[in-house]
Protein backbone atom coordinates (compact mmCIF):
# COMPACT_ATOMS: atom_id res chain seq x y z
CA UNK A 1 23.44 -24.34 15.44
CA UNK A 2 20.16 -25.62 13.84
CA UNK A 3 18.15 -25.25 16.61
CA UNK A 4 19.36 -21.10 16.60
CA UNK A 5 18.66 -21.11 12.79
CA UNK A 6 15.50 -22.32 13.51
CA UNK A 7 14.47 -20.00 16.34
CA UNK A 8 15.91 -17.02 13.71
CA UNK A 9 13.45 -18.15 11.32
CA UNK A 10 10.68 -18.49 13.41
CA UNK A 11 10.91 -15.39 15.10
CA UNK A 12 11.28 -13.55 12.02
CA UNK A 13 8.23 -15.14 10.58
CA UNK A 14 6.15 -14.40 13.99
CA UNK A 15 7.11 -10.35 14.01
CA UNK A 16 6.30 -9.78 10.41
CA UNK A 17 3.13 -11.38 10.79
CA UNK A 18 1.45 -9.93 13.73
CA UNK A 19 -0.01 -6.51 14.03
CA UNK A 20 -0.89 -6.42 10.32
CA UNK A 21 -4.03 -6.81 8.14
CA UNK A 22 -2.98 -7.61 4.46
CA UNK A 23 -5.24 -7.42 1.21
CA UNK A 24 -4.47 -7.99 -2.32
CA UNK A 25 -6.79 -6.63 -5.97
CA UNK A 26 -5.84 -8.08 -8.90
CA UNK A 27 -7.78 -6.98 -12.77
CA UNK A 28 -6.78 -7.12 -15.87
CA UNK A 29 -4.93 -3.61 -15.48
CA UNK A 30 -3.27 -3.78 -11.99
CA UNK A 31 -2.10 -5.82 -8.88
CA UNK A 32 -2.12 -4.22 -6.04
CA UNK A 33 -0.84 -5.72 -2.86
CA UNK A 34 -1.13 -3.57 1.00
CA UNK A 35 -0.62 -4.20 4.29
CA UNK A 36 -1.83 -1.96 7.34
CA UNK A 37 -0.45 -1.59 10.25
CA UNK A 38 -2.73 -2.63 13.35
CA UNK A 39 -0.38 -0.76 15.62
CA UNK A 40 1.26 2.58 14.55
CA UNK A 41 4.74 3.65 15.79
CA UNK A 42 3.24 7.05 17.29
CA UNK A 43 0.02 5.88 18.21
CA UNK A 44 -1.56 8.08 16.68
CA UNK A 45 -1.36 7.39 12.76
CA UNK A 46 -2.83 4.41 10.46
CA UNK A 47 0.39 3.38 8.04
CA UNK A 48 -0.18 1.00 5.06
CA UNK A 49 2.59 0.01 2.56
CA UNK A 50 1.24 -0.26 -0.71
CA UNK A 51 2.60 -1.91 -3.78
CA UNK A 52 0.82 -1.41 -7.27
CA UNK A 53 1.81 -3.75 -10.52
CA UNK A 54 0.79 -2.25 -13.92
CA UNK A 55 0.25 -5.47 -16.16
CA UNK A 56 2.68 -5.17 -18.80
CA UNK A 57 4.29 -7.60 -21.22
CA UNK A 58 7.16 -9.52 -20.40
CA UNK A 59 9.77 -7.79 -21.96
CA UNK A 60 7.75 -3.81 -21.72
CA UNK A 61 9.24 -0.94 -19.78
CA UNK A 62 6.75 1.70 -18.12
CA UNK A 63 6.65 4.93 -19.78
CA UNK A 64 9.20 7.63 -18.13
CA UNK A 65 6.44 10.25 -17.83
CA UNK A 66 4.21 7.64 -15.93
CA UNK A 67 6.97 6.65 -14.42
CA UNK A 68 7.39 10.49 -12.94
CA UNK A 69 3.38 10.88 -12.64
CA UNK A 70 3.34 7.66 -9.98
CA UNK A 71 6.55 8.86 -8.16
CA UNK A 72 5.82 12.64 -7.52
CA UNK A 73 2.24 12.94 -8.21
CA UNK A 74 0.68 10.10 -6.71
CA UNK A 75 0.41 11.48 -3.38
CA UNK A 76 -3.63 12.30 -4.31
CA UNK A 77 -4.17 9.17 -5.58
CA UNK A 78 -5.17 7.62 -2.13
CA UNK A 79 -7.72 8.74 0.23
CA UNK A 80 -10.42 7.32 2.45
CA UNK A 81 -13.94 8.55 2.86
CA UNK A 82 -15.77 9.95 5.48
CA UNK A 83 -19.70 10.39 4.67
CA UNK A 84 -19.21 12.10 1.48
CA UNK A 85 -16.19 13.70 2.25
CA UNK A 86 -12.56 12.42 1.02
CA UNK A 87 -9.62 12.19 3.87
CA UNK A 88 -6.28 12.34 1.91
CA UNK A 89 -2.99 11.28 4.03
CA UNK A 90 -0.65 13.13 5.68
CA UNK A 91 2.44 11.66 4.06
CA UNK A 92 2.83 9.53 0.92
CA UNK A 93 6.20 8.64 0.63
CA UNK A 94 7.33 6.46 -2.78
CA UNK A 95 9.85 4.02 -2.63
CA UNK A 96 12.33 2.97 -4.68
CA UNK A 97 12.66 -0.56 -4.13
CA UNK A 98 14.45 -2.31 -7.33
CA UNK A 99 11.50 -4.23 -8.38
CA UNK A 100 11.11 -3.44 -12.37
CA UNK A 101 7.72 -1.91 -13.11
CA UNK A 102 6.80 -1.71 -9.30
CA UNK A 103 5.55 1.31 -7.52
CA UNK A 104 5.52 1.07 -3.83
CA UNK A 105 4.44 3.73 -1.23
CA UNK A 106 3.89 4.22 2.30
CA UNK A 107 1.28 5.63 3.29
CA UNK A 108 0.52 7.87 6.24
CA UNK A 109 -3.00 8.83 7.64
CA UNK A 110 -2.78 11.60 10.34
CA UNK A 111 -6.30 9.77 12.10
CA UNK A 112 -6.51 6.62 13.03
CA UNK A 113 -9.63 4.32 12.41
CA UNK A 114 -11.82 3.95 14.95
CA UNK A 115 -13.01 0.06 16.11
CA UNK A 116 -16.39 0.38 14.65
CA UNK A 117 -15.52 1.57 10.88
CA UNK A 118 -14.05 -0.94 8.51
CA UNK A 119 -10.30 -0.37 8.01
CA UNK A 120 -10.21 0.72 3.67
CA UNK A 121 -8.27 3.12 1.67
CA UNK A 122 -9.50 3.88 -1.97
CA UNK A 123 -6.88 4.13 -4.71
CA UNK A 124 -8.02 6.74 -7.34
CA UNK A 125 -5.85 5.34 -10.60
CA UNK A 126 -5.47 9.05 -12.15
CA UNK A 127 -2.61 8.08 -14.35
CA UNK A 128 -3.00 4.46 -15.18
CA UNK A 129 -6.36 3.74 -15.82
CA UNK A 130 -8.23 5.95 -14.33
CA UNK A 131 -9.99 3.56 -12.28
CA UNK A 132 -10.64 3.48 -8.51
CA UNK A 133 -10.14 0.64 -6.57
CA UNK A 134 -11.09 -0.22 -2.82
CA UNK A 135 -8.56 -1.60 -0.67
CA UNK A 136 -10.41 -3.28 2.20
CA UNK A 137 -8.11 -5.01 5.37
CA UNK A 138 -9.63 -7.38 7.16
């Protein structure tokens, strides 16, 4: 019975790690926390789950209006550059996860990277802090 445990565990532990480049940004306004995925379900898309932390005190509730801004609005908030250009994603979809004053997303590009360009989204904070922020997997 152990030894199953064990193999449960380990197995576990071996799929969520592989195929995945994680990076974390942390100031005095936000922590943000994303993973991509190395190897898309279609083949064809780049997919990153992202999770962004206002800082707020202990006991503080997000505003409901921000609230609303970062669930239905937020969808221009991430993009990736190309030259000069911005690439916005084909799908942002927010989830509702239960963590208090948590916004998560995935995160859908229609392109994938290619080998020889570094794998980054930028996060344009429009209703936070207005503040962009690089998110660079390695």
């Amino acid at each position: 019975m152990r030894q199953l445990v064990f193999f449960i565990v380990v197995m576990f532990l071996w799929s969520c790690s592989k195929h995945s480049a994680v990076t974390e940004i942390k100031d005095d306004f936000l922590f943000i926390q994303a993973i991509s995925k190395e190897e898309p379900s279609n083949g064809s898309e780049q997919e990153y789950k992202i999770r962004i932390f206002p800082q707020v005190k202990q006991n503080e509730n997000i505003d409901p209006k921000l609230k609303e801004q970062m669930l239905y609005r937020a969808d221009s908030c991430f993009y990736r550059k190309k030259g000069n250009d911005k690439i916005f994603p084909s799908t942002v979809i927010p989830i509702a996860n239960g963590i208090k004053n948590c916004f998560e997303y995935v995160v859908v590009f229609s392109e994938r990277i290619n080998k020889e360009e570094i794998n980054c989204i930028h996060f344009e904070s429009k209703y936070l802090n207005t503040k962009n922020y690089l998110l660079i997997f390695k």
